[in-house]
Protein backbone atom coordinates (compact mmCIF):
# COMPACT_ATOMS: atom_id res chain seq x y z
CA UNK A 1 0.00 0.00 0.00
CA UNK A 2 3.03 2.28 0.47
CA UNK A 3 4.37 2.08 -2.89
CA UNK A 4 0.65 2.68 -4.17
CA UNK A 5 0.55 6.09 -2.51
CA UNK A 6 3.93 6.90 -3.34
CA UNK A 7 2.96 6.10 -6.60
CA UNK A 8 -0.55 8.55 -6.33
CA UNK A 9 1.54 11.59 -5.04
CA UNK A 10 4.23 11.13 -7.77
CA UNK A 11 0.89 10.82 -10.41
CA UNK A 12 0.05 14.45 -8.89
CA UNK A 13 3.61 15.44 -9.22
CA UNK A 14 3.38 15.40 -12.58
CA UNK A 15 0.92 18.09 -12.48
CA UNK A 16 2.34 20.33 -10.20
CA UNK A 17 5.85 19.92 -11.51
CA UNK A 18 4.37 21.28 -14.95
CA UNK A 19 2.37 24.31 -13.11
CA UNK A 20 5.66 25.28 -11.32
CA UNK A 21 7.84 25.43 -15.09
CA UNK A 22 5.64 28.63 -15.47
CA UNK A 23 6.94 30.38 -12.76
CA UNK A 24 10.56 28.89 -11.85
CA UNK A 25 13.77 28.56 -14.60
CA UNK A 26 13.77 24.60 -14.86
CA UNK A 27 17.40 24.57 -13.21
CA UNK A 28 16.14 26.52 -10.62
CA UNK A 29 13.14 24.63 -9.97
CA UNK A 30 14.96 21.48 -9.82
CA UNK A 31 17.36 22.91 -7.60
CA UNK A 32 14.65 24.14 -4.87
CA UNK A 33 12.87 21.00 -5.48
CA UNK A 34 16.08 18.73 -3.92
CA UNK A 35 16.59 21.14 -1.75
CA UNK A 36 13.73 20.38 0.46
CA UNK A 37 14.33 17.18 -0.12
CA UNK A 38 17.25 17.16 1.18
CA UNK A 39 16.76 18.96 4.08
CA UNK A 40 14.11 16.27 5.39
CA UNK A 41 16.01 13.12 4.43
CA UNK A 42 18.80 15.51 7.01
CA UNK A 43 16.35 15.26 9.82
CA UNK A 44 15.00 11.91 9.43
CA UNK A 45 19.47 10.89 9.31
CA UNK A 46 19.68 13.08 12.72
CA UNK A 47 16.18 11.31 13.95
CA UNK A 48 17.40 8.17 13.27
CA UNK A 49 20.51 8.63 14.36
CA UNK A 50 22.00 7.32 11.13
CA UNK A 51 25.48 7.65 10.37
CA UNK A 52 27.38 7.41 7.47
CA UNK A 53 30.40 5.54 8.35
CA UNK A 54 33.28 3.03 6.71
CA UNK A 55 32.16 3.21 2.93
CA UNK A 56 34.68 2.29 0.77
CA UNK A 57 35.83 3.40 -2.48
CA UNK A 58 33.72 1.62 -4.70
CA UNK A 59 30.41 2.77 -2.98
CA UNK A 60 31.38 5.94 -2.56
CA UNK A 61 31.77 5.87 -6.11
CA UNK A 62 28.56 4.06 -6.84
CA UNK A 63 26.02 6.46 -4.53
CA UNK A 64 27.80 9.58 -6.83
CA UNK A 65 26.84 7.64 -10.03
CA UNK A 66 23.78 7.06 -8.80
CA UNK A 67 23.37 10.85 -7.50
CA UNK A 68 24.22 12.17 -10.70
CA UNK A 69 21.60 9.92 -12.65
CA UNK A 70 19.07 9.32 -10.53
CA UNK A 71 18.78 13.38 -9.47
CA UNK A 72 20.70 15.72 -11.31
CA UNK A 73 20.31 13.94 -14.36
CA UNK A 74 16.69 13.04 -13.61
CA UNK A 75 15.24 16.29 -12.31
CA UNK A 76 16.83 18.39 -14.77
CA UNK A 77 15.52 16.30 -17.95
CA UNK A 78 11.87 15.83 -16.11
CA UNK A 79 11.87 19.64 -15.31
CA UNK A 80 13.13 20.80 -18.81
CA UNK A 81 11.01 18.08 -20.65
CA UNK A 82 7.51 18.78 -19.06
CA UNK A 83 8.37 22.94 -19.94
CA UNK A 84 8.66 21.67 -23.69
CA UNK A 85 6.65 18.53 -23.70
CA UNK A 86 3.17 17.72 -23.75
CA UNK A 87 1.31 16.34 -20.72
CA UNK A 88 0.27 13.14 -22.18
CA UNK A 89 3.58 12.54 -24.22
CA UNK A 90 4.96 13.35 -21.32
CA UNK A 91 2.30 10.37 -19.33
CA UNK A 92 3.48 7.85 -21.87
CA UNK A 93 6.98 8.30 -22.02
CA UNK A 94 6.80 7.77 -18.14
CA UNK A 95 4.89 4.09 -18.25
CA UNK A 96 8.43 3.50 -19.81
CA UNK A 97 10.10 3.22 -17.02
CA UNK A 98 9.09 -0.40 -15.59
CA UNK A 99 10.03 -2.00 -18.70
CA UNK A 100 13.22 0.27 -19.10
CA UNK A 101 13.99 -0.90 -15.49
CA UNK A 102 13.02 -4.72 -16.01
CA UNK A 103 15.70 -5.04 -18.97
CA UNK A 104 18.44 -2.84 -16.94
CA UNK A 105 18.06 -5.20 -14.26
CA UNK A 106 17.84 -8.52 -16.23
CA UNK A 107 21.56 -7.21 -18.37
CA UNK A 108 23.03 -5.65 -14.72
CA UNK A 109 22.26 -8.64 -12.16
CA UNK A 110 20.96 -11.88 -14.76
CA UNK A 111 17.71 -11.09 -13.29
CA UNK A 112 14.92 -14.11 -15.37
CA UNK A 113 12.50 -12.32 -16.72
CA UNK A 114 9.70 -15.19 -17.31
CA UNK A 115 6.99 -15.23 -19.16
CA UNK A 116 4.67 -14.43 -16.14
CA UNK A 117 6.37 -10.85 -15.55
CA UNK A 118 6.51 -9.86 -19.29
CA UNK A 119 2.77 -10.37 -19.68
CA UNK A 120 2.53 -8.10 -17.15
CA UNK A 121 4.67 -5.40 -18.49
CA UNK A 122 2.73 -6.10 -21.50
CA UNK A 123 -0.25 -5.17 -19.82
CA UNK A 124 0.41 -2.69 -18.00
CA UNK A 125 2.35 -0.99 -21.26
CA UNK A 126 -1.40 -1.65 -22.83
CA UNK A 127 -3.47 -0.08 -20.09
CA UNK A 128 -1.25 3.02 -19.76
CA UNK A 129 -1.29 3.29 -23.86
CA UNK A 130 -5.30 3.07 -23.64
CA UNK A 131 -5.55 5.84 -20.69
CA UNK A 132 -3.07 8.40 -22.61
CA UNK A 133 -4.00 7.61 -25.96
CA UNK A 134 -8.12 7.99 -25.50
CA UNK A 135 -6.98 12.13 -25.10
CA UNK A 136 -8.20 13.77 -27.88
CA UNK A 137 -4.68 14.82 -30.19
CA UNK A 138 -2.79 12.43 -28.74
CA UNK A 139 -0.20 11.05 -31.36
CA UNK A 140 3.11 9.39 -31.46
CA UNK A 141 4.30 10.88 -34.36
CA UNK A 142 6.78 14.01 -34.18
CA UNK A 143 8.97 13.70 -31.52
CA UNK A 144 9.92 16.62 -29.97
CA UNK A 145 12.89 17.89 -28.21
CA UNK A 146 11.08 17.53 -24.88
CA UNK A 147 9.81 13.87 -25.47
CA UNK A 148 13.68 12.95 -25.94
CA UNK A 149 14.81 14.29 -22.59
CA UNK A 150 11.27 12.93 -20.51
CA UNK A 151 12.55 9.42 -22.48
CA UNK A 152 16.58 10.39 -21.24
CA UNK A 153 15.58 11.08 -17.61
CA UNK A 154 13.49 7.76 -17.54
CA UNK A 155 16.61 5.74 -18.85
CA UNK A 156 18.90 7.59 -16.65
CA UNK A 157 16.40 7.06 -13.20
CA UNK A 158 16.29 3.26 -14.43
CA UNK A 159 20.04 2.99 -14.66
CA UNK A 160 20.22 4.62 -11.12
CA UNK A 161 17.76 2.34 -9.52
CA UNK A 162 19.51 -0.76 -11.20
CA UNK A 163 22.62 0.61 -9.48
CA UNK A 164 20.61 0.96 -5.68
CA UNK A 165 19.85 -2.51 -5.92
CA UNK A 166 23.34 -3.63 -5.61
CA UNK A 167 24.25 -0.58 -2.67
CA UNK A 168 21.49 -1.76 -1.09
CA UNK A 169 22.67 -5.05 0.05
CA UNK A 170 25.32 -3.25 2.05
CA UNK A 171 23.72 0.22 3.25
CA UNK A 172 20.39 1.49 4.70
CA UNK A 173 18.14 2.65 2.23
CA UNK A 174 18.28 5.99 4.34
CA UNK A 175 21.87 6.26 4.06
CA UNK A 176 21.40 5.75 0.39
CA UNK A 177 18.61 8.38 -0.24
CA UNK A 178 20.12 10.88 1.72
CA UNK A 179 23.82 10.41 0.00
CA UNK A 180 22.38 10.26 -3.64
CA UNK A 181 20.43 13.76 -2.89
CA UNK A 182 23.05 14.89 -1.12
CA UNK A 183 25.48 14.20 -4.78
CA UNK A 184 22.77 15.99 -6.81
CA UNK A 185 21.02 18.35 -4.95
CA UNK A 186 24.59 20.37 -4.57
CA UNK A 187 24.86 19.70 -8.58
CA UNK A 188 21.32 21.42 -9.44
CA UNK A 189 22.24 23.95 -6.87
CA UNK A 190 25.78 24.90 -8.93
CA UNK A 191 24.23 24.53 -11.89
CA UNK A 192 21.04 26.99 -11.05
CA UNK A 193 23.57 29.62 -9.99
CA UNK A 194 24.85 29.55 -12.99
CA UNK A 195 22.49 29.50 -15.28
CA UNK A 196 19.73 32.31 -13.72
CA UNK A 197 20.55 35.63 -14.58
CA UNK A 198 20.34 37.03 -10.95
CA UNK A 199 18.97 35.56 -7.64
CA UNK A 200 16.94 38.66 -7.00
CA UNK A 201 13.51 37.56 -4.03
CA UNK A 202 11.41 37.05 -7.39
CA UNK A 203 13.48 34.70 -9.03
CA UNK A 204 13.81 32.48 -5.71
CA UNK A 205 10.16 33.51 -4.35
CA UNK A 206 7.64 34.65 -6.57
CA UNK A 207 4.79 33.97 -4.49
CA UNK A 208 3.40 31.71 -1.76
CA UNK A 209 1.37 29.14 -3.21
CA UNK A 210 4.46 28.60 -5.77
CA UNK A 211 6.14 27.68 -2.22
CA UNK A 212 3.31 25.96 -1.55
CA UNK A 213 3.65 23.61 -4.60
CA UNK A 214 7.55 23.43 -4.20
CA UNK A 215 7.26 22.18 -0.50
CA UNK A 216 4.77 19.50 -2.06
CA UNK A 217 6.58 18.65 -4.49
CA UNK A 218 10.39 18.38 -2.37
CA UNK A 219 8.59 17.12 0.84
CA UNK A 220 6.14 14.27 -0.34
CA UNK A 221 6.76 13.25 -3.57
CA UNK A 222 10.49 13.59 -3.79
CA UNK A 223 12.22 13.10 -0.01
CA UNK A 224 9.04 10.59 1.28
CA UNK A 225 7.74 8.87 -2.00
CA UNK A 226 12.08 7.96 -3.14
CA UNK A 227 12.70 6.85 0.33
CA UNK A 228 9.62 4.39 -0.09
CA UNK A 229 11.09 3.71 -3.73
CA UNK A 230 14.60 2.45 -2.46
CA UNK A 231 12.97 0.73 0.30
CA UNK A 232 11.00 -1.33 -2.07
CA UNK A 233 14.06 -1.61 -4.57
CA UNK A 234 16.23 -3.00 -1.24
CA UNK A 235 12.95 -5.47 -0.63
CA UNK A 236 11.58 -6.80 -4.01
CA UNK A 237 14.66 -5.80 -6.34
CA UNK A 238 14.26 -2.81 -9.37
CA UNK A 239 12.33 -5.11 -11.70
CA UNK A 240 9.48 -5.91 -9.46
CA UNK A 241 9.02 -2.20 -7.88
CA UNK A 242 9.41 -0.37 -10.96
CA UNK A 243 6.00 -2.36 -12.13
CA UNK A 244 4.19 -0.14 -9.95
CA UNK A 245 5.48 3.01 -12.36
CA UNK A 246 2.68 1.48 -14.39
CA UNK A 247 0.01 3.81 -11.79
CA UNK A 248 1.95 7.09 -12.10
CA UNK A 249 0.35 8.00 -15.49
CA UNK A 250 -3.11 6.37 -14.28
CA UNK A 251 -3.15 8.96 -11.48
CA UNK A 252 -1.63 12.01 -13.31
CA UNK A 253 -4.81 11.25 -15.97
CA UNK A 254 -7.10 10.82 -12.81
CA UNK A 255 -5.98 14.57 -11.59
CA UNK A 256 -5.75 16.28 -14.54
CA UNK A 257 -9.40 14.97 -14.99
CA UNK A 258 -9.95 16.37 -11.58
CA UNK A 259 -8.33 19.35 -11.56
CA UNK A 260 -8.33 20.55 -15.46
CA UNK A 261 -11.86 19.19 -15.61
CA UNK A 262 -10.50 17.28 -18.77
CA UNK A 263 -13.27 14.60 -19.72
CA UNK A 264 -12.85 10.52 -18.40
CA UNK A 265 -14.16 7.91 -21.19
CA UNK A 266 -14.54 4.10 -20.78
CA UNK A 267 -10.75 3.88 -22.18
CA UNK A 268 -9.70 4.83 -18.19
CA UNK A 269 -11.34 2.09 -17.46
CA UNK A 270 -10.13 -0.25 -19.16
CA UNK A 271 -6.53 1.18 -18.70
CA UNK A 272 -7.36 0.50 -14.83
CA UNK A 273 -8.48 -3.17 -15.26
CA UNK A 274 -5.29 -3.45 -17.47
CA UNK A 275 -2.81 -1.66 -15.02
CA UNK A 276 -4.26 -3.59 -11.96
CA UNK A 277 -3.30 -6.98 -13.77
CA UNK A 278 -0.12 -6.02 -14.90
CA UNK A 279 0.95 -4.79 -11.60
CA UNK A 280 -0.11 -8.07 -10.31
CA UNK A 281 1.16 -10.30 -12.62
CA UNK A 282 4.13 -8.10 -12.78
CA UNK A 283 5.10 -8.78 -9.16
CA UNK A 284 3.94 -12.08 -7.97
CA UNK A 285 6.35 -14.79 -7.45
CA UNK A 286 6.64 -17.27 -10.50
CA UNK A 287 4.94 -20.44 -9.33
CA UNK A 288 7.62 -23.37 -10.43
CA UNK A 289 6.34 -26.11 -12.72
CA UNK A 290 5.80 -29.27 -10.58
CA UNK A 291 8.61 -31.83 -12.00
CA UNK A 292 8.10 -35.15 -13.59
CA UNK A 293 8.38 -37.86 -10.67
């Protein structure tokens, strides 16, 4: 049930992420964004007393890698791609990920993918293609330069997850989080100073419900909703919890129907019904075949 509201908050993301490319620079917005984030994963290190002790070269290494894909990498081409992008390219290029994921993790760790799991990627690929594609205007064709870097952040968040599977075994997914935001987070920030043309209160603040948004955004669905992600990853492995990816376009339809007033048809539902089954089928254990006695 955890993953499935991480998964509804990160559908809602979506949303506000695209509301807040009106009134932030995309660097900047990113920036603020894993800012918050990072300052609660802080707290929840002091409140749990966690402490980052005795890594050694190689994972030091690794959780940098995995910083600089999984959030500077990430949040820049998400940020920069929803400006350019379309909503529902941008919905569709998303239900990527589990699949994406699934073939990262069967080349990085031999992970089997059987029969049972791709059936359910195929599924859920199906019932995310029927929810974005019943939109009126919604091709495929024409690929624009925001569709490439929504399909470059998915590959590079895939890559990065592959990569917390194997840190995992050895660190807290806490420690993990917080050193991966820690890597990108001070990236983004570099980068934003850079790139805005002053840091003037209206550039940084430009109103309180934009703060509003961005403490949203940094608090629940990046800091809470990734800490439930690596948990998962550390639990069930990258291929099984990136299955549940399948729900993040489901609920970013469900809210933009809710809060654009755009229309719902019978294609949601069937996307559901088709969703639902891949997820399951996409995460239960393969049952052996009884052998020949």
């Amino acid at each position: 049930m955890t993953l499935i509201a991480a998964m509804v908050i990160w559908g809602l993301n979506v949303t506000v992420v695209k509301q807040l490319t009106t009134s932030f620079e995309t660097s900047m917005l990113a920036a603020l964004r894993m800012a918050v984030a990072l300052a609660v994963l802080s707290g929840i290190m002091v409140w749990k007393r966690q402490i980052i002790l005795g890594l050694d070269r190689k994972q030091m290494l690794t959780l940098v890698v995995c910083g600089v894909l999984m959030v500077y990498l990430n949040q820049l081409l998400f940020a920069e791609g929803l400006q350019r992008s379309t909503a529902t390219n941008g919905a569709l290029i998303m239900a990527l990920s589990p699949l994406v994921s699934a073939v990262l993790a069967a080349i990085m760790f031999r992970e089997r993918l059987s029969l049972q799991r791709l059936l359910g990627v195929a599924l859920g690929f199906s019932g995310v293609s029927a929810v974005v594609l019943s939109h009126p205007g919604a091709g495929l064709s024409s690929a624009s330069i925001g569709d490439l870097m929504l399909v470059a952040g998915v590959v590079s968040f895939a890559a990065g997850g592959a990569l917390v599977q194997g840190l995992a075994r050895s660190l807290h997914p806490l420690t993990i989080s917080w050193a991966i935001y820690l890597v990108g987070t001070l990236m983004l920030v570099a980068q934003a100073a850079v790139r805005s043309p002053s840091l003037a209160l209206e550039v940084v603040f430009p109103g309180w419900w934009q703060w509003a948004l961005i403490l949203f955004s940094g608090v629940m669905a990046t800091a809470l909703s990734n800490l439930i992600w690596n948990r998962a990853i550390a639990s069930i492995g990258v291929a099984r919890t990136a299955v549940f990816l399948y729900w993040v376009p489901v609920f970013g339809v469900l809210f933009a129907a809710l809060l654009l007033e755009e229309r719902l048809t019978m294609w949601h539902l069937v996307g559901f019904i088709a969703v639902m089954a891949g997820t399951f089928l996409g995460t239960r254990p393969s049952v052996p075949s009884p052998s020949n006695s």
